[in-house]
PDB file of N, CA and C in Angstrom:
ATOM      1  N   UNK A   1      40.621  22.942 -11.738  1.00  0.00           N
ATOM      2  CA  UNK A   1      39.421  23.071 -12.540  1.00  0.00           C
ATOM      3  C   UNK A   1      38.841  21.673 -12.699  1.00  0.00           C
ATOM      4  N   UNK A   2      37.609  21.475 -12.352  1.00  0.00           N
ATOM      5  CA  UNK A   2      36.331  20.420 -12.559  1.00  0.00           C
ATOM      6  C   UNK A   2      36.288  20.515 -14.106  1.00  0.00           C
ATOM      7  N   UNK A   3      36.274  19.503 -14.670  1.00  0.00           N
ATOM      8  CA  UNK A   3      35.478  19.433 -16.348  1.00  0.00           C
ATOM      9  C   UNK A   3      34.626  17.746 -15.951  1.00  0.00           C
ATOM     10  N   UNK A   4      33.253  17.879 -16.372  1.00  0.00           N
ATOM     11  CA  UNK A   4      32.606  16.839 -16.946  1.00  0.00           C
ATOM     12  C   UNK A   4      32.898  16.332 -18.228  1.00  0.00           C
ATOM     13  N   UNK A   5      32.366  14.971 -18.620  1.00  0.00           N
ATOM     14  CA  UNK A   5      31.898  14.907 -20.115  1.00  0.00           C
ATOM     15  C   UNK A   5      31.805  13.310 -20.291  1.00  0.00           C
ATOM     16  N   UNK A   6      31.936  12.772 -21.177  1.00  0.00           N
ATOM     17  CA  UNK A   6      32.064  11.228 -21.830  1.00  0.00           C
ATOM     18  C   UNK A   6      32.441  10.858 -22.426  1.00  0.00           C
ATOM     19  N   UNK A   7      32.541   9.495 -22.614  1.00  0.00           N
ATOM     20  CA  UNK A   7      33.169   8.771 -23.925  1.00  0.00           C
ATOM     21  C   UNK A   7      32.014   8.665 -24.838  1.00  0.00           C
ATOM     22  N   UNK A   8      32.698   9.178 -26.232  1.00  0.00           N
ATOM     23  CA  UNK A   8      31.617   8.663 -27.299  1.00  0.00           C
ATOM     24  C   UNK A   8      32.801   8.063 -28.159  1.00  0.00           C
ATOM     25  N   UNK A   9      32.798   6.822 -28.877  1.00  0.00           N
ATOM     26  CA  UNK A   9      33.868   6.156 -29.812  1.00  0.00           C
ATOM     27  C   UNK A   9      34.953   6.554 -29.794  1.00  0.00           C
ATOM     28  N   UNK A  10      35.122   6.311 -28.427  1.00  0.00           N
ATOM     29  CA  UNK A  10      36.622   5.842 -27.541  1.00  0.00           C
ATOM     30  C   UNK A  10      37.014   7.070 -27.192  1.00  0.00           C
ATOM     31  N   UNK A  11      36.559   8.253 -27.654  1.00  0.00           N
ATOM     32  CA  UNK A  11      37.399   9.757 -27.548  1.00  0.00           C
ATOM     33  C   UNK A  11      36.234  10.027 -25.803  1.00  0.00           C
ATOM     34  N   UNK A  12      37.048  11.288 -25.392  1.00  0.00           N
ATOM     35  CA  UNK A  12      36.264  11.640 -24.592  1.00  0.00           C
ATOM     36  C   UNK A  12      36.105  13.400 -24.901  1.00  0.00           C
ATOM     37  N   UNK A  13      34.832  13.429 -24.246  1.00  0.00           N
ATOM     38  CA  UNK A  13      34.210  14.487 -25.210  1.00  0.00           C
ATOM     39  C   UNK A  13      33.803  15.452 -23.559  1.00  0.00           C
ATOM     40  N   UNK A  14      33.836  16.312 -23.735  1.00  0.00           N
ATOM     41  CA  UNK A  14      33.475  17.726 -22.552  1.00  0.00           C
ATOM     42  C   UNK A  14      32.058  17.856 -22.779  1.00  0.00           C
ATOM     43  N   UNK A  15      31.593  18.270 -21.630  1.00  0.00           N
ATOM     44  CA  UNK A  15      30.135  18.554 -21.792  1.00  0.00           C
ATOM     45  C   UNK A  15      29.323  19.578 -22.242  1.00  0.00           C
ATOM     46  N   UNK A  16      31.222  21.037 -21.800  1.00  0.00           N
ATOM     47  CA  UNK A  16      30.930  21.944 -22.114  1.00  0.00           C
ATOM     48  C   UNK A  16      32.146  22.603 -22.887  1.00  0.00           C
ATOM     49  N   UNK A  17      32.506  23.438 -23.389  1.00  0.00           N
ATOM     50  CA  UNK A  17      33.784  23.719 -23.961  1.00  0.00           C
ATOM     51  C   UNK A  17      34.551  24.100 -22.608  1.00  0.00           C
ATOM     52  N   UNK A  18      35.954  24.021 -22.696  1.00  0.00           N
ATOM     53  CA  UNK A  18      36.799  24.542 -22.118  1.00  0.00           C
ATOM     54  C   UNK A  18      37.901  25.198 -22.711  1.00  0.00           C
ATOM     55  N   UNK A  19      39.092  26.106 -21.870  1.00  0.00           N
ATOM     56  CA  UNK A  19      39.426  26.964 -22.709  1.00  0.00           C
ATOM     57  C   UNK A  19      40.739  26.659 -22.368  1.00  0.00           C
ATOM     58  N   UNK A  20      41.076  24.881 -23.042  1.00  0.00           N
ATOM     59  CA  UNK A  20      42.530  24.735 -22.440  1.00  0.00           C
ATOM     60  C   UNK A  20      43.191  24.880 -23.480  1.00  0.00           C
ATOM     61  N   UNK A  21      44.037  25.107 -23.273  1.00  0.00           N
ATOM     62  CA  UNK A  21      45.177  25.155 -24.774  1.00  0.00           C
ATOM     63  C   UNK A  21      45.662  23.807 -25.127  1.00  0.00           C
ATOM     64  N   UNK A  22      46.019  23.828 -26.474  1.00  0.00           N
ATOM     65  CA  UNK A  22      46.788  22.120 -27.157  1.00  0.00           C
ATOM     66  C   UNK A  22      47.815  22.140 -25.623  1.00  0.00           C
ATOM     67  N   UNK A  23      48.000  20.495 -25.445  1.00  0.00           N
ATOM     68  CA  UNK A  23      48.774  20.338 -24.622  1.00  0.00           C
ATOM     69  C   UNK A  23      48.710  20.088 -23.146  1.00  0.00           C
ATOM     70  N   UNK A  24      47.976  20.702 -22.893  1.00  0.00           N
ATOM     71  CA  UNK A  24      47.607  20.680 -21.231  1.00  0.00           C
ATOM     72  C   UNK A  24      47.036  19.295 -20.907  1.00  0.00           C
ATOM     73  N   UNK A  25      48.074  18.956 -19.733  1.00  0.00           N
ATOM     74  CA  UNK A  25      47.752  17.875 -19.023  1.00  0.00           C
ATOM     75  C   UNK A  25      46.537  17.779 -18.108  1.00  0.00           C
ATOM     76  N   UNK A  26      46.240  16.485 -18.304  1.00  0.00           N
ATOM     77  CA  UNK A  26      44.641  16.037 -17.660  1.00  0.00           C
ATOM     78  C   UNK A  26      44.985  14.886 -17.046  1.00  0.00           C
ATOM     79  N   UNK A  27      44.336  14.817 -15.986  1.00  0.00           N
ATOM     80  CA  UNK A  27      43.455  13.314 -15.368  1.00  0.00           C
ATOM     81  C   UNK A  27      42.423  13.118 -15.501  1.00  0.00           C
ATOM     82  N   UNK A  28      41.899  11.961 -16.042  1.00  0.00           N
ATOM     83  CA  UNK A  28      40.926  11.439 -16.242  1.00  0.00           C
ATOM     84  C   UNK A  28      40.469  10.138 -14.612  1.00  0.00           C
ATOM     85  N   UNK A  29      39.382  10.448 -14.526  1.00  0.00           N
ATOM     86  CA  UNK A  29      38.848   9.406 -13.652  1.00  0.00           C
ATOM     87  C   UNK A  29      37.174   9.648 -13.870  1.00  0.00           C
ATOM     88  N   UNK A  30      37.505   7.904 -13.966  1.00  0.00           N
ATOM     89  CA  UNK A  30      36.012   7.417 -14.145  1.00  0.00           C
ATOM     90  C   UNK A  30      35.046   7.457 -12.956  1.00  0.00           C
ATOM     91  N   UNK A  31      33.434   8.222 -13.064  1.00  0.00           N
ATOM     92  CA  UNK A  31      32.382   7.868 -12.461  1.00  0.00           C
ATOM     93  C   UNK A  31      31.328   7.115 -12.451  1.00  0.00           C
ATOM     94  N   UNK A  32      30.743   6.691 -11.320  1.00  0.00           N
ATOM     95  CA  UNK A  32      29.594   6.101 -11.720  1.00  0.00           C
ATOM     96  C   UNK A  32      28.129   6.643 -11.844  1.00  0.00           C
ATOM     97  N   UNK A  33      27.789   6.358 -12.407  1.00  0.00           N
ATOM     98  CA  UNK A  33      25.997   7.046 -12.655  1.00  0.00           C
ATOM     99  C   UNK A  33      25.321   7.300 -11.552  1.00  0.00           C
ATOM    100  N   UNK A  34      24.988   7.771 -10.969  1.00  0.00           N
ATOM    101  CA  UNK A  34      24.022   7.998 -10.053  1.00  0.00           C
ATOM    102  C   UNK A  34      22.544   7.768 -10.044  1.00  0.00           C
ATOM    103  N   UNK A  35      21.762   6.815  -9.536  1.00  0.00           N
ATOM    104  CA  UNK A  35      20.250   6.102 -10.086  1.00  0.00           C
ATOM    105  C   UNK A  35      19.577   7.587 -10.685  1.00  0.00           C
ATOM    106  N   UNK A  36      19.867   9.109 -10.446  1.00  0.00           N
ATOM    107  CA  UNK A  36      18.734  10.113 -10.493  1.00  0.00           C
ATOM    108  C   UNK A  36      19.293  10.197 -11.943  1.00  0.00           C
ATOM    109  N   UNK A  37      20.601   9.914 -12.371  1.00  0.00           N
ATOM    110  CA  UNK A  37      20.965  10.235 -13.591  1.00  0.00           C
ATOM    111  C   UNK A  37      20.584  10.000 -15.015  1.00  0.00           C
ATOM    112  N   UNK A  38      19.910  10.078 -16.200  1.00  0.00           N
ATOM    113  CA  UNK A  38      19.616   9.263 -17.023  1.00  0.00           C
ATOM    114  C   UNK A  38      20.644   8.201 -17.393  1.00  0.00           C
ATOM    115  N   UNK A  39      20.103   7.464 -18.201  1.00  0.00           N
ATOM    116  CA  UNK A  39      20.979   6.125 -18.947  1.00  0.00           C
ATOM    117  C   UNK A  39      21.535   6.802 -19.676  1.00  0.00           C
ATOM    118  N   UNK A  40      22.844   6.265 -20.118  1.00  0.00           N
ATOM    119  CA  UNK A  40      23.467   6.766 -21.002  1.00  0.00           C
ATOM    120  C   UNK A  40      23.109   6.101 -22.642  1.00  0.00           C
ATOM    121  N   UNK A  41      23.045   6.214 -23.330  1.00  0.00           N
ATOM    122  CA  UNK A  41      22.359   5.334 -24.880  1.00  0.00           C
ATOM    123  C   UNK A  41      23.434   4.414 -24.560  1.00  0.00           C
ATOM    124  N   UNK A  42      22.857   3.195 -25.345  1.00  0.00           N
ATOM    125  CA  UNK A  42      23.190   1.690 -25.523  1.00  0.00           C
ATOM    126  C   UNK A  42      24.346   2.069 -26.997  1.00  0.00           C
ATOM    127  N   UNK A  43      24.783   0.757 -27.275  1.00  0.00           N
ATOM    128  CA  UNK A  43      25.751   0.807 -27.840  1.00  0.00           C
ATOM    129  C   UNK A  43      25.017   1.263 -29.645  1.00  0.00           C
ATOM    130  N   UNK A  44      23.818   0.916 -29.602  1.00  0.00           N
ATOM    131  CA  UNK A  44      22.983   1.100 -31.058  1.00  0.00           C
ATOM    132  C   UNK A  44      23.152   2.959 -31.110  1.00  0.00           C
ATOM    133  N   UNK A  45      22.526   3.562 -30.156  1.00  0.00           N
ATOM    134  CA  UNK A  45      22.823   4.860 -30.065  1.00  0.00           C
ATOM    135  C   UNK A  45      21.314   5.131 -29.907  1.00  0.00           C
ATOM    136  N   UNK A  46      20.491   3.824 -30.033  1.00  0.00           N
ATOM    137  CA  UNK A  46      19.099   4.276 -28.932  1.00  0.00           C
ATOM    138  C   UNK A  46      19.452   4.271 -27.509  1.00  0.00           C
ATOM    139  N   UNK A  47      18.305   5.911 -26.967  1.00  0.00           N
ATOM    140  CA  UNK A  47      18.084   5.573 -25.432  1.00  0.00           C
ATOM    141  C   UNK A  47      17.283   3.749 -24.707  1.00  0.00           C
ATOM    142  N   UNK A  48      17.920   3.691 -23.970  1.00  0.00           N
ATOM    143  CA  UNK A  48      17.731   2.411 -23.350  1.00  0.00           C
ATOM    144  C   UNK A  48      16.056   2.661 -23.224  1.00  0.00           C
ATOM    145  N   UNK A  49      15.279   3.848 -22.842  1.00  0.00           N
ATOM    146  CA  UNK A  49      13.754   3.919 -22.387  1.00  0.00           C
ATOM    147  C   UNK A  49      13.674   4.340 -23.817  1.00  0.00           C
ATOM    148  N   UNK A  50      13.562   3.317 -24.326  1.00  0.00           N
ATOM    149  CA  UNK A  50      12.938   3.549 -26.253  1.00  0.00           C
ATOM    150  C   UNK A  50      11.481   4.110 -26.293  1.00  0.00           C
ATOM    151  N   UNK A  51      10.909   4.904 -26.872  1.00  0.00           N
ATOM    152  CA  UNK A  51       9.313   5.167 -27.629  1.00  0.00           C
ATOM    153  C   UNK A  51       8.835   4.078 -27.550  1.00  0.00           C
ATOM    154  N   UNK A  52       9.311   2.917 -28.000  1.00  0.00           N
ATOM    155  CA  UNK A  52       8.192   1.815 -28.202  1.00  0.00           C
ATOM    156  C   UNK A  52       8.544   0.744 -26.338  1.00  0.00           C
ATOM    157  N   UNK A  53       9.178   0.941 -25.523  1.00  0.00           N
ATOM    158  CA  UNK A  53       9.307  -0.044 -24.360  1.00  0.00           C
ATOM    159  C   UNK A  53       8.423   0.868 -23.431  1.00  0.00           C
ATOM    160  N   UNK A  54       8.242   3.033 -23.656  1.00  0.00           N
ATOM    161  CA  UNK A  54       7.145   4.119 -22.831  1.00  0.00           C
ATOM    162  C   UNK A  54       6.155   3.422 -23.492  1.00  0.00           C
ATOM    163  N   UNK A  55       6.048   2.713 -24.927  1.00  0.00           N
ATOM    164  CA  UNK A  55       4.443   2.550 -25.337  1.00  0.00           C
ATOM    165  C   UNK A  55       4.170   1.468 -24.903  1.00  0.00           C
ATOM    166  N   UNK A  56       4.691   0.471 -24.633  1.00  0.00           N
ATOM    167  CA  UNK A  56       4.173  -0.718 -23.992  1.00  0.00           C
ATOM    168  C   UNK A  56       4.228  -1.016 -22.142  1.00  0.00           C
ATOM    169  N   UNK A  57       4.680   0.443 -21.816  1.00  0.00           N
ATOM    170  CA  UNK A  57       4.672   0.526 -19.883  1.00  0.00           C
ATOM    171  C   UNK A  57       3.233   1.207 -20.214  1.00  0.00           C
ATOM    172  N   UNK A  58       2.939   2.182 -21.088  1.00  0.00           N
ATOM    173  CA  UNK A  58       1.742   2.600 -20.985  1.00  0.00           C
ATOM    174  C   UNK A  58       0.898   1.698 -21.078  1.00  0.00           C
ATOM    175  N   UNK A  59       0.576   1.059 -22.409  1.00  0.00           N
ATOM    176  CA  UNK A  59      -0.071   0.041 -22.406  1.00  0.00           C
ATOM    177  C   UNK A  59      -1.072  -0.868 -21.198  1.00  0.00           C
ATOM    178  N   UNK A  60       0.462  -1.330 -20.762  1.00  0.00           N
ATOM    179  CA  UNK A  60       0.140  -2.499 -19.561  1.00  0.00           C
ATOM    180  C   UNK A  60      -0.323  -2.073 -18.591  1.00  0.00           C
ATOM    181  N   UNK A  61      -0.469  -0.168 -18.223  1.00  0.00           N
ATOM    182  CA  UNK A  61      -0.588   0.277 -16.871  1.00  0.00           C
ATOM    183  C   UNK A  61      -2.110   0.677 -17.339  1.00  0.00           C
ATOM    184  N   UNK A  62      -2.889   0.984 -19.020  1.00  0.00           N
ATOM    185  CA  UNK A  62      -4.078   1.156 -19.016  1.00  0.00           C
ATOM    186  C   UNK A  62      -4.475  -0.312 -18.951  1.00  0.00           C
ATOM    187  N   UNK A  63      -3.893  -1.612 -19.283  1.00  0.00           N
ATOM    188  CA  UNK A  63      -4.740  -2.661 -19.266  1.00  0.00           C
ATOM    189  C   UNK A  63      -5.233  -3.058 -17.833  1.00  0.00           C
ATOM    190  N   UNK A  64      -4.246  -2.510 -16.997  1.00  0.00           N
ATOM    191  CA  UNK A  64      -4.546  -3.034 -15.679  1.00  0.00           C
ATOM    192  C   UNK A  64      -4.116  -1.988 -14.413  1.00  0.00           C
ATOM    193  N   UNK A  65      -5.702  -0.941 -14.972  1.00  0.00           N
ATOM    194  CA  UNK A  65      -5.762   0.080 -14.428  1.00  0.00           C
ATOM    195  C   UNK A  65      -5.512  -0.023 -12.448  1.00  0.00           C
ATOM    196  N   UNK A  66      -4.627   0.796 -12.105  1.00  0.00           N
ATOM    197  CA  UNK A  66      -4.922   0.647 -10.155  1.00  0.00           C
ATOM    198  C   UNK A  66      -6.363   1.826 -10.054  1.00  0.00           C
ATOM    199  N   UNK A  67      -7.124   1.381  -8.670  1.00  0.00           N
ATOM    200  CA  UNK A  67      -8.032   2.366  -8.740  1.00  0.00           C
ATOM    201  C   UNK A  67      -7.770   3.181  -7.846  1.00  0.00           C
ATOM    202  N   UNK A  68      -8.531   4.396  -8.137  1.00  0.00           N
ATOM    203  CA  UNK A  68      -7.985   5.469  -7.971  1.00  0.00           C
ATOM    204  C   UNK A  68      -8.943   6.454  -7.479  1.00  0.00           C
ATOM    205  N   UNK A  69      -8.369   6.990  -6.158  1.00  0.00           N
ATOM    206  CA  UNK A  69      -9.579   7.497  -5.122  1.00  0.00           C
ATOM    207  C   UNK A  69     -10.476   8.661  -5.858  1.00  0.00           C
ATOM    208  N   UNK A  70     -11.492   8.794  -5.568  1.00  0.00           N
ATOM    209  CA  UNK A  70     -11.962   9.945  -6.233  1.00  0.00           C
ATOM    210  C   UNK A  70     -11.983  11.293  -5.374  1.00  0.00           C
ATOM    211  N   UNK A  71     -12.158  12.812  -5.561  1.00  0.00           N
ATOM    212  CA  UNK A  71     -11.994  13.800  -5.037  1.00  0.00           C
ATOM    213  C   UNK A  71     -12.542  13.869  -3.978  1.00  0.00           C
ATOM    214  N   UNK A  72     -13.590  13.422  -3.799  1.00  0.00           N
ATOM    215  CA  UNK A  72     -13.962  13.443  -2.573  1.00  0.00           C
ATOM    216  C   UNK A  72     -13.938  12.221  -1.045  1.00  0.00           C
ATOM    217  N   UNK A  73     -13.485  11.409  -1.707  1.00  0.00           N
ATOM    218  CA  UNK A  73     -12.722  10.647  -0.912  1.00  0.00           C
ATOM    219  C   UNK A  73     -11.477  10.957  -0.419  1.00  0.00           C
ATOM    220  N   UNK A  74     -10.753  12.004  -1.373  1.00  0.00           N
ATOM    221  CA  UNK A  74      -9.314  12.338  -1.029  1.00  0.00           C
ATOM    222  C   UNK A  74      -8.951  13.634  -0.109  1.00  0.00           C
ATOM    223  N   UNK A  75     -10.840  14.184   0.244  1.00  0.00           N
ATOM    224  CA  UNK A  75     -10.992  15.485   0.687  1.00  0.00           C
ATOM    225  C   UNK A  75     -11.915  14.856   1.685  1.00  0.00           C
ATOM    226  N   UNK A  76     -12.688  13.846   2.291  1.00  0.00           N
ATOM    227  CA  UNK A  76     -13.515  13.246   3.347  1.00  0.00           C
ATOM    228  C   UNK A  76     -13.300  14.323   4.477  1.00  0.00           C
ATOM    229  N   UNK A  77     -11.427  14.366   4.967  1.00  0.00           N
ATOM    230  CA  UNK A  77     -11.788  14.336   6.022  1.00  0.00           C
ATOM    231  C   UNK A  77     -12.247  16.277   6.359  1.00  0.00           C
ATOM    232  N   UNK A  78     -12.023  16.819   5.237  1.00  0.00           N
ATOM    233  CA  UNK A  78     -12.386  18.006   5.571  1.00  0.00           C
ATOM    234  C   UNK A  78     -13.793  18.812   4.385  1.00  0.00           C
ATOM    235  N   UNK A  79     -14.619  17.776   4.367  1.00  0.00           N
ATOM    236  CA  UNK A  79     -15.544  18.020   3.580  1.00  0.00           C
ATOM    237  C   UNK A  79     -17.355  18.044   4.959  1.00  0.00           C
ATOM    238  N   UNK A  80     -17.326  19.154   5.006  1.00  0.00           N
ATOM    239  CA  UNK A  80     -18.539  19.448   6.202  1.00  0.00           C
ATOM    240  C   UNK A  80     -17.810  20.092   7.346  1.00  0.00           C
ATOM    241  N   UNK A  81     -16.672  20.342   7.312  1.00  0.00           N
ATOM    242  CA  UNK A  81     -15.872  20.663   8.863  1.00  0.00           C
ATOM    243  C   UNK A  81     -15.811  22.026   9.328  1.00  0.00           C
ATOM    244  N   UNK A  82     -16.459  23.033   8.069  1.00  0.00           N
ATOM    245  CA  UNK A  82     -16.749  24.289   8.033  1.00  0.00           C
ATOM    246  C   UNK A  82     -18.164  24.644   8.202  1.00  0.00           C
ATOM    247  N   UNK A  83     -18.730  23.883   9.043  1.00  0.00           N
ATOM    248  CA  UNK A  83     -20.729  24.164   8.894  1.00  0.00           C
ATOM    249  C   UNK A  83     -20.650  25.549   9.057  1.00  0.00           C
ATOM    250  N   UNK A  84     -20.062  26.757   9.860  1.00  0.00           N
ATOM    251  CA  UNK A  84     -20.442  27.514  10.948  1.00  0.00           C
ATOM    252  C   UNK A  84     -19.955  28.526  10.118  1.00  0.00           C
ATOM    253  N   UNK A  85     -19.493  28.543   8.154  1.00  0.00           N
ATOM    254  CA  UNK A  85     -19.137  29.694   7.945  1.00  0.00           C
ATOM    255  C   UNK A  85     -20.247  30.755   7.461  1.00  0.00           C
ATOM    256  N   UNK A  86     -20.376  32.166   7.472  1.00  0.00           N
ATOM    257  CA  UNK A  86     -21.003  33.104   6.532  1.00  0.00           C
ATOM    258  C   UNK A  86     -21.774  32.595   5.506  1.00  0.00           C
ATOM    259  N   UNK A  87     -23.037  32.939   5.053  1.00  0.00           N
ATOM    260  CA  UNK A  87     -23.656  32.456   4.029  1.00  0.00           C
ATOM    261  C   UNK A  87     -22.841  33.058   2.312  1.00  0.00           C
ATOM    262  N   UNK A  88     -22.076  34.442   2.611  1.00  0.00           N
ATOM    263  CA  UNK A  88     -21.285  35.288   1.700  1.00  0.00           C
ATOM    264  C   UNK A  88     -19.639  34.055   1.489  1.00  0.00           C
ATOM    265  N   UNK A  89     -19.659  33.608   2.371  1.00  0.00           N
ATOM    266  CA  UNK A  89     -17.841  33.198   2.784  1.00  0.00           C
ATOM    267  C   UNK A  89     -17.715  32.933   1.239  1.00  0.00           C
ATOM    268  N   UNK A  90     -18.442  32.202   0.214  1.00  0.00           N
ATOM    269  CA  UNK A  90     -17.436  31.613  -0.937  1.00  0.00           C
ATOM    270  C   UNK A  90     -17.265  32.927  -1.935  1.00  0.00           C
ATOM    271  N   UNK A  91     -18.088  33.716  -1.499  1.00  0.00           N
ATOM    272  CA  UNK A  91     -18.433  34.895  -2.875  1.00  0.00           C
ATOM    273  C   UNK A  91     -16.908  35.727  -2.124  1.00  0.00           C
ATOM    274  N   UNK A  92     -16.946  36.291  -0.385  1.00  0.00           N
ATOM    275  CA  UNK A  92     -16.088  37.091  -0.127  1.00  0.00           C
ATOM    276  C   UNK A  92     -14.763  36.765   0.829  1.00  0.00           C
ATOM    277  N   UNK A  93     -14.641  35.155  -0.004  1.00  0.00           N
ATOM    278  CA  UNK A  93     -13.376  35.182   1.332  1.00  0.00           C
ATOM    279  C   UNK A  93     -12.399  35.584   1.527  1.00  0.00           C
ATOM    280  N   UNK A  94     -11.741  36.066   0.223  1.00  0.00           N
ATOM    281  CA  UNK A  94     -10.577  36.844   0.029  1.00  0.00           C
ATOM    282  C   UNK A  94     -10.839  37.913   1.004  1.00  0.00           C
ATOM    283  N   UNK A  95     -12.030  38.286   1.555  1.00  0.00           N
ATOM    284  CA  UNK A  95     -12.388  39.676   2.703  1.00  0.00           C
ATOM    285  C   UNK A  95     -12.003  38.817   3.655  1.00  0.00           C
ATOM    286  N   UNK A  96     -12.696  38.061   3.669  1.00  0.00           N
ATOM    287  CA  UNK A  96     -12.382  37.641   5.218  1.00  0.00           C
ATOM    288  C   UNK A  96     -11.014  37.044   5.333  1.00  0.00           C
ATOM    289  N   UNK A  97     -10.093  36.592   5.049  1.00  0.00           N
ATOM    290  CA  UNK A  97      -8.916  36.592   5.251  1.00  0.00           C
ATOM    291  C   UNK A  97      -8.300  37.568   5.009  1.00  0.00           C
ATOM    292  N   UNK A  98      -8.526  38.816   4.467  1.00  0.00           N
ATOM    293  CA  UNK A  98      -7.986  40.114   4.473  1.00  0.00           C
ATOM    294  C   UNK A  98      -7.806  40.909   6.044  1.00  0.00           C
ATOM    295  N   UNK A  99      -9.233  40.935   5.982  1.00  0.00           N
ATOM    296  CA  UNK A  99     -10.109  42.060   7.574  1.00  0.00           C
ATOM    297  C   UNK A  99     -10.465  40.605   8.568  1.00  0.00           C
ATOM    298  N   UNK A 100     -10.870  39.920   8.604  1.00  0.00           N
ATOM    299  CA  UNK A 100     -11.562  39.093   9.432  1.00  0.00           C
ATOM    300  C   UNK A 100     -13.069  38.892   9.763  1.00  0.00           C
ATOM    301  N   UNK A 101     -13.545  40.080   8.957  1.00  0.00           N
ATOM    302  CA  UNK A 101     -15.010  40.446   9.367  1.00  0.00           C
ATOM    303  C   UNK A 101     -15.563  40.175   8.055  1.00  0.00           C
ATOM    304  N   UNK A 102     -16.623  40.080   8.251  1.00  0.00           N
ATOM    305  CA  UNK A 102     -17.982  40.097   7.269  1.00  0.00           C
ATOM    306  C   UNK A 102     -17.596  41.408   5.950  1.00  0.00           C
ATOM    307  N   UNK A 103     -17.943  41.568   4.962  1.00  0.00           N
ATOM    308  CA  UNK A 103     -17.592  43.018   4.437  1.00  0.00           C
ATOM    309  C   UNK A 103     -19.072  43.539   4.394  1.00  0.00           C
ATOM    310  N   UNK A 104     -18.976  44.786   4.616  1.00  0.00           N
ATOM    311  CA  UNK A 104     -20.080  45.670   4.517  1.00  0.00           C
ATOM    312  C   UNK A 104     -20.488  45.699   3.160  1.00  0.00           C
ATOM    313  N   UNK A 105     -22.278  45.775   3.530  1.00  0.00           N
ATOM    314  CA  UNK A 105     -22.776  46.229   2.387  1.00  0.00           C
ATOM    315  C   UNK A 105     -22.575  47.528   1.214  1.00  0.00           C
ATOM    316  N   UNK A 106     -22.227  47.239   0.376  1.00  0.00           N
ATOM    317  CA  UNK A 106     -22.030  48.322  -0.471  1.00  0.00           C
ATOM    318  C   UNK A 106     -23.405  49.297  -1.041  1.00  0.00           C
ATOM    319  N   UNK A 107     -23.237  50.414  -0.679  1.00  0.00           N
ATOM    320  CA  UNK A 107     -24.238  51.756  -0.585  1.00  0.00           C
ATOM    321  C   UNK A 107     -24.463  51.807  -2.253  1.00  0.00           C
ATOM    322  N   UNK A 108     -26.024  51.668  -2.355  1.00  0.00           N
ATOM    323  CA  UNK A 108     -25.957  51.879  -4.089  1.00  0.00           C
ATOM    324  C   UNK A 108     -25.561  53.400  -4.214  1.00  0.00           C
ATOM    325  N   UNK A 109     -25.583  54.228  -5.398  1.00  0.00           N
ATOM    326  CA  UNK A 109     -25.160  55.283  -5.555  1.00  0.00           C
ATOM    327  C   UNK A 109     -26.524  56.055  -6.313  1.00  0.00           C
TER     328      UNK A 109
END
């Protein structure tokens, strides 16, 4: 049996319960963090990415905004590449990718 968990003030603690009885022998072996993993809290028992170190990355990233393409720059290369569709195509395209054809006029009643 696999068990996770950590040290919190020196004890080590499961991540999840387990259903060993008093007594049962364990090995313990230590891992290392993996970069995708969060930080584990600092010794204060704040997370290392504090509220106030997100408010000052924000900060610095509105003071010195990167620029940033606009929609139709990010759509150039396929903006006009459809001259040749149906004058209907935006009202019925869900038809035309249905049938392939034009949809017929609907018969008033």
């Amino acid at each position: 049996m696999l068990l996770e968990g950590h040290v919190e003030n020196g004890q080590i603690v499961l991540d999840s319960a387990a259903p060993l009885p008093d007594g049962t022998r364990v090995r313990i072996e230590t891992i290392a963090a993996s970069p995708t993993e969060p930080s584990p809290p600092t010794d204060s028992g704040k997370p290392i990415d504090s509220l106030q170190a997100i408010k000052e990355r924000i900060a610095r990233e509105r003071s010195n905004p990167t620029p940033r393409a606009t929609l139709a720059e990010r759509y150039k290369t396929f903006l006009g590449s459809h001259l040749d569709l149906p004058a209907d195509a935006a009202a019925n395209h869900d038809f035309y990718l249905l049938h392939g054809f034009p949809k017929p006029p609907e018969n008033p009643s």
